[in-house]
Protein backbone atom coordinates (compact mmCIF):
# COMPACT_ATOMS: atom_id res chain seq x y z
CA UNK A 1 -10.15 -15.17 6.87
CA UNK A 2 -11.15 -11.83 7.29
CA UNK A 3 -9.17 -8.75 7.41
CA UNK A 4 -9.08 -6.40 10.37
CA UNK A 5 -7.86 -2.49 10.31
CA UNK A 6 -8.07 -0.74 13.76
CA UNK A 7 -8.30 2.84 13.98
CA UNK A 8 -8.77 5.81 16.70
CA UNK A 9 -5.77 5.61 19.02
CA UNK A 10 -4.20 8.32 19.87
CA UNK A 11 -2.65 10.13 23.69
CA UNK A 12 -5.25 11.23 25.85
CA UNK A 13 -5.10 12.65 29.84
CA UNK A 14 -6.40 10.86 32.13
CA UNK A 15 -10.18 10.73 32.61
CA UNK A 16 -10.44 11.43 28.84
CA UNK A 17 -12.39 9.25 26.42
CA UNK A 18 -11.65 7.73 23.30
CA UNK A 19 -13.13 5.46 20.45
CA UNK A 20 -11.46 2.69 19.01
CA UNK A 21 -13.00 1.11 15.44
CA UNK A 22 -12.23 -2.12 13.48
CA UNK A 23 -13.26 -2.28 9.96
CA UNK A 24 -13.73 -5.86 8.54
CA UNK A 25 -13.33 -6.92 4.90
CA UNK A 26 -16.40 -8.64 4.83
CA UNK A 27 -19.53 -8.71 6.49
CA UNK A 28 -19.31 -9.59 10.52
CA UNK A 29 -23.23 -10.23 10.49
CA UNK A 30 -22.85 -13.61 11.08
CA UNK A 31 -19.35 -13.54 13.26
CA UNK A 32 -20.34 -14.60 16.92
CA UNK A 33 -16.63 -14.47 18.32
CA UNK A 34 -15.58 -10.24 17.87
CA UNK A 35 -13.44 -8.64 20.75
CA UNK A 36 -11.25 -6.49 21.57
CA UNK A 37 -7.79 -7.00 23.18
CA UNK A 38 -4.83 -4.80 24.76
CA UNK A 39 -0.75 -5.39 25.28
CA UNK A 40 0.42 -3.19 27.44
CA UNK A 41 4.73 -3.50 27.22
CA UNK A 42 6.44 -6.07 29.05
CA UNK A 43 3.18 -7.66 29.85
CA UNK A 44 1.49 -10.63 28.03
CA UNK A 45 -2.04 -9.76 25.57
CA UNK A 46 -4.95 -9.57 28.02
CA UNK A 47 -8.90 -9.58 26.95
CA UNK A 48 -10.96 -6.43 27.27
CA UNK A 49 -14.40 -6.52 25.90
CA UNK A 50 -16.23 -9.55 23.41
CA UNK A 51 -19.27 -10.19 22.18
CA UNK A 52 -19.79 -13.70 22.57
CA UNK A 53 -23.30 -15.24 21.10
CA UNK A 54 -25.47 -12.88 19.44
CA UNK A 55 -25.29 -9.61 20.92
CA UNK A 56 -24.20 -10.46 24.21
CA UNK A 57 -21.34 -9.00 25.61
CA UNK A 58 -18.49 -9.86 28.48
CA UNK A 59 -15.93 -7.46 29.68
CA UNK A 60 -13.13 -7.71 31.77
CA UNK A 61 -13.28 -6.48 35.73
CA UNK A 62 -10.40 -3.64 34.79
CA UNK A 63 -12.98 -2.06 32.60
CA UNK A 64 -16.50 -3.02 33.21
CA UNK A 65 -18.49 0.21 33.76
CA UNK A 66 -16.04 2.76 31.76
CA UNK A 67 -15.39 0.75 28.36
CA UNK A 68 -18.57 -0.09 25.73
CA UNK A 69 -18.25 -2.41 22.93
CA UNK A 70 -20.75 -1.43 20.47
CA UNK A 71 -20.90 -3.10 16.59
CA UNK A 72 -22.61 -1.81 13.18
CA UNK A 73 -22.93 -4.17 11.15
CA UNK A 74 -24.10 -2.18 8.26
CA UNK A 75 -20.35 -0.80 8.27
CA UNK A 76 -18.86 -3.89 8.63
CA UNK A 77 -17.41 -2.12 12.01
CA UNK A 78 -16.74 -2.94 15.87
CA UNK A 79 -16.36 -0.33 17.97
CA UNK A 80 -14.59 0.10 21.77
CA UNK A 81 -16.10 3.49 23.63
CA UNK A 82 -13.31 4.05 25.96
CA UNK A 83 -14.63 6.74 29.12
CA UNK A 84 -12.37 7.64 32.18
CA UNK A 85 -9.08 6.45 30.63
CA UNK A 86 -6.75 5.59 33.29
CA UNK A 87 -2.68 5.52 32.87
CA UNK A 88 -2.87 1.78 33.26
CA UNK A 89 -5.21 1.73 30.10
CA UNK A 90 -1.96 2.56 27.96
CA UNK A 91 -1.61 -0.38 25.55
CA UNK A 92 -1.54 -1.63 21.86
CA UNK A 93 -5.05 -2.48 21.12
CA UNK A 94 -6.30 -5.15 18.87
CA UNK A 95 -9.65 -6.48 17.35
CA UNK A 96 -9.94 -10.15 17.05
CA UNK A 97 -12.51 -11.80 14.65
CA UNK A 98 -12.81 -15.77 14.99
CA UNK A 99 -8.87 -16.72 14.76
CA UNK A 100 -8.37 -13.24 12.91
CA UNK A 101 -6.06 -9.83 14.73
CA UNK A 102 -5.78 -6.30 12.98
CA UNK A 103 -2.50 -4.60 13.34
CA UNK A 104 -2.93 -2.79 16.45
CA UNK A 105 -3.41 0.64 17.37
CA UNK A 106 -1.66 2.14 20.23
CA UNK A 107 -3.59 4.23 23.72
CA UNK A 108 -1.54 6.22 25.77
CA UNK A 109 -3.21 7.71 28.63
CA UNK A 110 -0.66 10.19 30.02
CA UNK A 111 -0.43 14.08 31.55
């Protein structure tokens, strides 16, 4: 299996941007099945963004047109541009890999 570390969380206003990363332990050149994820509390895990074969990508109605899932896979790294945060954006995010999570790294869009 391969190991997942999110990173770039963090509180943001509303409208703001942010960048989420996930480094993998091992090369993801040859991973089809990479996405990203979000729990917000009280509610169940919900998808965001994946890339599916290849480079193509699907992404979920709630955030098609402000969120970009990018990947390098130089770095070994997936990425999840987050523009126009909106309050109901505030969630634990994770990075999935095959049948692999990360840890998690919390959003908070807020005033």
């Amino acid at each position: 299996q391969v190991q997942l570390v999110e990173s770039g969380g963090g509180l943001v206003q509303p409208g703001g941007s942010l960048r989420l990363s996930c480094t993998a332990s091992r090369s993801i050149f040859s991973i089809g099945f990479m996405g990203w994820f979000r729990q917000a509390p009280g509610k169940q895990r919900e998808f965001v963004a994946t890339f599916t074969s290849g480079e193509n990508t699907t992404y979920s109605d709630s955030v098609k047109g402000r969120f970009t899932i990018s990947r390098d896979n130089a770095k070994n790294t997936m990425y999840l541009q987050m523009n126009s945060l909106k309050p109901e954006d505030t969630a634990v995010y994770y990075c999935r890999s095959g049948v692999s999570w990360g840890q998690g790294t919390q959003v908070t869009v807020s005033s």
